[in-house]
Structures are given as structure tokens and as C-alpha cells.
C-alpha atoms as a PDB file:
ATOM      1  CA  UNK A   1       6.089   0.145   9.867  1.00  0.00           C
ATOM      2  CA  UNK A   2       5.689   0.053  13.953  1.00  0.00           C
ATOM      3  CA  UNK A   3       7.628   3.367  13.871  1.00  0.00           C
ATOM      4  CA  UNK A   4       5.028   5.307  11.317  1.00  0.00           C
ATOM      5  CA  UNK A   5       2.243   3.417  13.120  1.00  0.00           C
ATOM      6  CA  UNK A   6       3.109   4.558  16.482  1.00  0.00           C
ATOM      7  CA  UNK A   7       4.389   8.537  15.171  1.00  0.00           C
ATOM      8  CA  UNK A   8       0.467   8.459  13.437  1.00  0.00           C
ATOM      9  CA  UNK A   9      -1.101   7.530  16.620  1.00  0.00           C
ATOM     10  CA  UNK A  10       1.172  10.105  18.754  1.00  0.00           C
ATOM     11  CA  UNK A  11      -0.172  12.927  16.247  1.00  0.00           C
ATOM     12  CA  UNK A  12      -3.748  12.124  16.910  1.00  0.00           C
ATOM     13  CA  UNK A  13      -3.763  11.674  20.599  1.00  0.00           C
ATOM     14  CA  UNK A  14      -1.393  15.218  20.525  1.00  0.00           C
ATOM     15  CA  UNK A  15      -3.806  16.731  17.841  1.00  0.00           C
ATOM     16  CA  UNK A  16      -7.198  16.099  19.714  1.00  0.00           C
ATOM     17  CA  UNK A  17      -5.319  17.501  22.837  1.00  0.00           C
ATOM     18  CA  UNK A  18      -3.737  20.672  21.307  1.00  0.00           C
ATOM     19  CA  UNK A  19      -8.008  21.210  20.194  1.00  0.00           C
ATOM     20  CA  UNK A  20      -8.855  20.857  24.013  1.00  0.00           C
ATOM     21  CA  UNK A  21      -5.936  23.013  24.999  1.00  0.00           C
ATOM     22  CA  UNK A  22      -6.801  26.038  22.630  1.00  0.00           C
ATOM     23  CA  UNK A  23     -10.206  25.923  24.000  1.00  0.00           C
ATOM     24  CA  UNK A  24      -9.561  25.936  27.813  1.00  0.00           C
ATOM     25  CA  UNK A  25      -6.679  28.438  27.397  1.00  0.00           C
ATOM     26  CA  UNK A  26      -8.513  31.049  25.109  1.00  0.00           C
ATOM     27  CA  UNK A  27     -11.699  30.778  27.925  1.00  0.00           C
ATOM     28  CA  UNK A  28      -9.130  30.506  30.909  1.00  0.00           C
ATOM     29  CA  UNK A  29      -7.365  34.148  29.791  1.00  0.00           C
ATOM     30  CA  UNK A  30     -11.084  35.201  28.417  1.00  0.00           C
ATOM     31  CA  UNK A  31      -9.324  35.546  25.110  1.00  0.00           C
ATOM     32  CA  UNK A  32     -12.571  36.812  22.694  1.00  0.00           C
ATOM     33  CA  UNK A  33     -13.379  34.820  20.141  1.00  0.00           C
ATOM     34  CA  UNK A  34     -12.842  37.853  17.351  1.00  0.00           C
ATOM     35  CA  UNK A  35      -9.542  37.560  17.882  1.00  0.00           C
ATOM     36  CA  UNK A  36      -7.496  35.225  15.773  1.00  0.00           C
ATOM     37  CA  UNK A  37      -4.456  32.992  17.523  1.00  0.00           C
ATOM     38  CA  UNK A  38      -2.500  30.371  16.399  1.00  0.00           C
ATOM     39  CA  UNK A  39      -3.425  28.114  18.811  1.00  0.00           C
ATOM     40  CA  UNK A  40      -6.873  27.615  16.619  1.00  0.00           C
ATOM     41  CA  UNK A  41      -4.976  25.882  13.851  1.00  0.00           C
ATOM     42  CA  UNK A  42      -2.441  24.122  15.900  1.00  0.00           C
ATOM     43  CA  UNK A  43      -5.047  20.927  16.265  1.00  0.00           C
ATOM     44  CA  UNK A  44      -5.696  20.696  12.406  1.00  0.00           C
ATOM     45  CA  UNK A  45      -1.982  21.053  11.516  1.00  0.00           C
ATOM     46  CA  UNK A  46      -1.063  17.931  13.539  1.00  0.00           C
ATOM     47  CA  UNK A  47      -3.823  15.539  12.755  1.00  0.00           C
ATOM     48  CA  UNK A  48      -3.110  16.754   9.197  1.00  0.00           C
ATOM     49  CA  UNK A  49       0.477  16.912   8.755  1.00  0.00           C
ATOM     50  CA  UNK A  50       0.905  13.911  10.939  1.00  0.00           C
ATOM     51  CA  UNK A  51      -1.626  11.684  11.873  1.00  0.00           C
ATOM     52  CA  UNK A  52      -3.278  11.653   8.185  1.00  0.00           C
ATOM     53  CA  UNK A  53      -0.299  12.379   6.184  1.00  0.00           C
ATOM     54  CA  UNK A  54       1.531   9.536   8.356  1.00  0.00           C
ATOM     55  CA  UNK A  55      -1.419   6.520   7.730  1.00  0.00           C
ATOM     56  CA  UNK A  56      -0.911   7.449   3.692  1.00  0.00           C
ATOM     57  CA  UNK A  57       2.850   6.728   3.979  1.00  0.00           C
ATOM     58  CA  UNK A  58       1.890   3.563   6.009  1.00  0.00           C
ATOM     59  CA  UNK A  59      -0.262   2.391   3.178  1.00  0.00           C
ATOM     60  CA  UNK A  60       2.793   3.264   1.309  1.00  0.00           C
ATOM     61  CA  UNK A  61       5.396   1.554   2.854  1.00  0.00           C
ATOM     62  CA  UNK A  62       3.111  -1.806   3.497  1.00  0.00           C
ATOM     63  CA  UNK A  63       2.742  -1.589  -0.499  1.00  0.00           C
ATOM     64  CA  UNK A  64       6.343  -0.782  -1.471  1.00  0.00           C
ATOM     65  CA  UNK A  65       8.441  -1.440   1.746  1.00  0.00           C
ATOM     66  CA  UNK A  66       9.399   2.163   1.600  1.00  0.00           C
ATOM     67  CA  UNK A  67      10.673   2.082   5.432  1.00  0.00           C
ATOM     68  CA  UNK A  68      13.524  -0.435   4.497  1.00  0.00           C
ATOM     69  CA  UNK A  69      15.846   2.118   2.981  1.00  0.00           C
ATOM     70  CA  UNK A  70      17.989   4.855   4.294  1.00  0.00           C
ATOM     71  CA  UNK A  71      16.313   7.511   2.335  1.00  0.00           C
ATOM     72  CA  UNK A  72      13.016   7.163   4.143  1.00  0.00           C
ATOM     73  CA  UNK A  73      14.489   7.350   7.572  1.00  0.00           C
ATOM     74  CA  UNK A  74      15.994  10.641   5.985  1.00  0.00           C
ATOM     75  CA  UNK A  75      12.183  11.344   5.459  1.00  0.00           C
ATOM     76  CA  UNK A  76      10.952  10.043   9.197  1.00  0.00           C
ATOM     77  CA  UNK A  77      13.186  12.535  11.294  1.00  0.00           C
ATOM     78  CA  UNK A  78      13.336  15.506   9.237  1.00  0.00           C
ATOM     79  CA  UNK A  79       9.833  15.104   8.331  1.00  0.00           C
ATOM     80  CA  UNK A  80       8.530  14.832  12.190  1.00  0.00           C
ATOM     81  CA  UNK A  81      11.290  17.638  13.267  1.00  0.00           C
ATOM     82  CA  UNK A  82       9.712  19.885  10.775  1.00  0.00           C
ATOM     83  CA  UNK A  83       5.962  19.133  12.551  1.00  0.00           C
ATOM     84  CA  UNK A  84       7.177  19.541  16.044  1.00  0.00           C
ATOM     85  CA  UNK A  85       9.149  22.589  14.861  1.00  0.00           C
ATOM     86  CA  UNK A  86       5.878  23.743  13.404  1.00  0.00           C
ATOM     87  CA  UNK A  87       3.414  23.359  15.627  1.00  0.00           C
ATOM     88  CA  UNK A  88       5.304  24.442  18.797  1.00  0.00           C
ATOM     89  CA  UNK A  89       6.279  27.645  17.534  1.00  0.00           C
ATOM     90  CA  UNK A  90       2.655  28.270  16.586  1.00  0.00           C
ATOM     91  CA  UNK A  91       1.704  27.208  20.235  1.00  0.00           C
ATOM     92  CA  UNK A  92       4.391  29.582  21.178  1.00  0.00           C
ATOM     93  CA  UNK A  93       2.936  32.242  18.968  1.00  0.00           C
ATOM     94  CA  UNK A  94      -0.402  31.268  19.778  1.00  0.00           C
ATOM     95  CA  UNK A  95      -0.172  31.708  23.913  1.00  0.00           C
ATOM     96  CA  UNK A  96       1.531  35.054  23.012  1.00  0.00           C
ATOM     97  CA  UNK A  97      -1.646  36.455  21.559  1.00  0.00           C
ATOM     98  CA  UNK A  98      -4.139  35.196  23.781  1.00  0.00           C
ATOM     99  CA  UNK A  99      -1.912  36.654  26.612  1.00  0.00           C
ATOM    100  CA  UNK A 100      -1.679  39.850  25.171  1.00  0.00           C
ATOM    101  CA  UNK A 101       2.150  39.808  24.326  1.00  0.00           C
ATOM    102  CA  UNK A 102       4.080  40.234  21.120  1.00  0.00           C
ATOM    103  CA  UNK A 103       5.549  37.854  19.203  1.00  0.00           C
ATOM    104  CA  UNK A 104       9.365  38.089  18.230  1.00  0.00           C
ATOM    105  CA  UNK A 105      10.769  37.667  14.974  1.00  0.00           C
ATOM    106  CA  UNK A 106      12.597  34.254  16.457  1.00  0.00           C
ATOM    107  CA  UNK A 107       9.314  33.104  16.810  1.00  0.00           C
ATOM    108  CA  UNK A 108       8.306  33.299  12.909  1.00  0.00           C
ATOM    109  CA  UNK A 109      12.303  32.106  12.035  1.00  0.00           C
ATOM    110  CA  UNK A 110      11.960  29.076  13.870  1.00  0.00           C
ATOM    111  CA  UNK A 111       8.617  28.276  12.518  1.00  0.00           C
ATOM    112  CA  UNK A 112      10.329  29.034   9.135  1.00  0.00           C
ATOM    113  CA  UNK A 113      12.779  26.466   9.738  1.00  0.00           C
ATOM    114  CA  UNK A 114      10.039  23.920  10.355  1.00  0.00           C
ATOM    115  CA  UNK A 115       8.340  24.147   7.304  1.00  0.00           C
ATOM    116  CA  UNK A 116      11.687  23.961   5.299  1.00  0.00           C
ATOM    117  CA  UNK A 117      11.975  20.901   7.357  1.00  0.00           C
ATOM    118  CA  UNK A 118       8.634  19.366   6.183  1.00  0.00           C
ATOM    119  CA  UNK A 119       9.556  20.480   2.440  1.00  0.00           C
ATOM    120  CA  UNK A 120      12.723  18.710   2.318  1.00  0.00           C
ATOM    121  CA  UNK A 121      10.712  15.829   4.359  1.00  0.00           C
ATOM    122  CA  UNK A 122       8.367  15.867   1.209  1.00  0.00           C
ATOM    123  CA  UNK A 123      10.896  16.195  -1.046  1.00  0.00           C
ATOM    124  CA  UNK A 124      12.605  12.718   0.463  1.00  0.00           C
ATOM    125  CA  UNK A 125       9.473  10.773   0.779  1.00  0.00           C
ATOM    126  CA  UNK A 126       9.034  10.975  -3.490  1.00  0.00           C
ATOM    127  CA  UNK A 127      12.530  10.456  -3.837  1.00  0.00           C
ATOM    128  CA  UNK A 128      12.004   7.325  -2.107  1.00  0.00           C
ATOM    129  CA  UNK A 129       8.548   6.519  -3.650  1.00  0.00           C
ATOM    130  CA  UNK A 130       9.877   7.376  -7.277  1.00  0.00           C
ATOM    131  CA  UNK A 131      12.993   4.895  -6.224  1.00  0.00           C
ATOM    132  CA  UNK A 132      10.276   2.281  -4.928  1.00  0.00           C
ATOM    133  CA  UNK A 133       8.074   2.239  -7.885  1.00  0.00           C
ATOM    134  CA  UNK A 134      10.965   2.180 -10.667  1.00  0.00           C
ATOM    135  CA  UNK A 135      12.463  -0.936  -8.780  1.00  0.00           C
ATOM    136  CA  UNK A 136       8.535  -2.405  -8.598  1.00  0.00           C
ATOM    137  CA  UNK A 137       8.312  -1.580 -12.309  1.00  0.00           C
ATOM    138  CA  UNK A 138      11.756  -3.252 -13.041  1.00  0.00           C
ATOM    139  CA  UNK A 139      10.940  -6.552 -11.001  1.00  0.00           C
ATOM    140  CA  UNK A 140       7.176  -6.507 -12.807  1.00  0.00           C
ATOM    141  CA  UNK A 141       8.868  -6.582 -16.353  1.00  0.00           C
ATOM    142  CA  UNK A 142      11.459  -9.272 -15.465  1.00  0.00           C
ATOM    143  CA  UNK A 143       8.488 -11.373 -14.411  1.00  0.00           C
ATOM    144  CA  UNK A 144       6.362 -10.706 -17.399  1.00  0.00           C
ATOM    145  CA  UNK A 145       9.719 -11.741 -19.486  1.00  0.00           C
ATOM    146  CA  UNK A 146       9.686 -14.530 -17.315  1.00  0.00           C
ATOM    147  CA  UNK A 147       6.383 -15.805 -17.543  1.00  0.00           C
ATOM    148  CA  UNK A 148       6.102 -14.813 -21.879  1.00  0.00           C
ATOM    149  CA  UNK A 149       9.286 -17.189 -22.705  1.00  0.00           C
ATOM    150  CA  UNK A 150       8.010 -19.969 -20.227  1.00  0.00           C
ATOM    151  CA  UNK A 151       4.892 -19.976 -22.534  1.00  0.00           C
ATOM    152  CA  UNK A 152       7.158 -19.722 -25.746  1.00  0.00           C
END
């Protein structure tokens, strides 16, 4: 639980600072503010996609000790690859276009790679939920069984 705690708390400080950065690069290279970069979005990707996204499997894992099994550290790394993958190449992309350069088509298959990385990442964490809450469901009924023939 340390490890989500601390990755949530990374994205935030990261998050807030990727806001600050967009703002003092685009007025540093008088980039005008008709023009659309990356670098606007960068700030709400990471507090999304990690900071928020990473306190709701927290809750998670504190509920059904999701963290505990190898799936889920499956989930952790490619999950936060796919995020770092993501958001750099938009900064990448991003500094490009307020500098006045063009973008390459690395740029965009990179960034591609990243969000495949967050989909599997997805796709692992409810693999690992569904496992969780079948196992929770199993251990609720044997109780219930328990407890009704203790009465009996």
C-alpha cells in the first residue's frame, strides 16, 4: 500500500509542476495563447491518470488486499510505464509546438505505446479486482454456512 501511496503522491507533486511548467514555458517562448500544445493537458493527465486513479486503487487494495498478488504488481509497472510514457511524449510534443518545430511520427508511436501500456494496466487491475471479489464472495458464503449450521 506504501508503494501506491507514495506513486499517488509523486503524480500530484509532478502534476501541479507540469501546470507551472506549461505556463512559464508558453510565456518564456511568448507562445500565444490561440495556439493549442500539449503541454496544456500534460498537468490534468497526471493528476488524473495517476494521482486520482492511484488513491481509488488504494481504497481498493486497503478493502481487498489487491497489492498482495503478482497480478497487481503486473498492474503497478505497466500501469505507471504507460503514464510516464504518456505524458513525456506529450511534453515532448508539447515543447515542439511552442518552439515552433515539428513533431515526428516517433513522437505519436511512442505515445501510442503508452496508452497500450495503460490499457493493458487497466485490463490487469480488473483481472485482479474480479479475482479479489470472487475469493471475498467465496470466504463470505463459507461464513454464512458457518454461522446458519452453528444456529441449526
Amino acid at each position: 500500500m506504501k508503494k501506491i501511496f507514495n506513486a499517488a503522491f509523486a503524480y500530484m507533486i509532478i502534476g501541479v509542476l507540469s501546470g507551472l511548467f506549461y505556463r512559464e514555458f508558453t510565456k518564456a517562448n511568448d507562445f500565444t495563447e490561440g495556439g493549442f500544445t500539449q503541454l496544456s493537458v500534460v498537468h490534468t493527465h497526471l493528476l488524473t491518470l495517476g494521482f486520482i486513479v492511484l488513491l481509488i486503487v488504494l481504497v481498493l487494495d486497503k478493502v481487498f488486499g489487491l497489492s498482495g498478488t503478482k497480478m497487481f504488481s503486473w498492474f503497478f509497472w505497466t500501469y505507471n510505464a504507460g503514464i510516464i510514457l504518456t505524458a513525456g511524449m506529450m511534453v515532448w510534443h508539447g515543447m515542439l509546438t511552442v518552439l515552433g518545430q515539428e513533431s515526428s511520427a516517433m513522437i505519436a508511436g511512442f505515445a501510442g505505446l503508452g496508452h497500450i501500456a495503460l490499457s493493458v494496466g487497466m485490463v490487469l487491475l480488473f483481472l485482479t479486482l474480479r479475482k479479489a471479489i470472487v475469493a471475498d464472495r467465496s470466504v463470505t458464503a463459507d461464513q454464512s454456512t458457518a454461522s446458519a449450521s452453528i444456529t441449526s
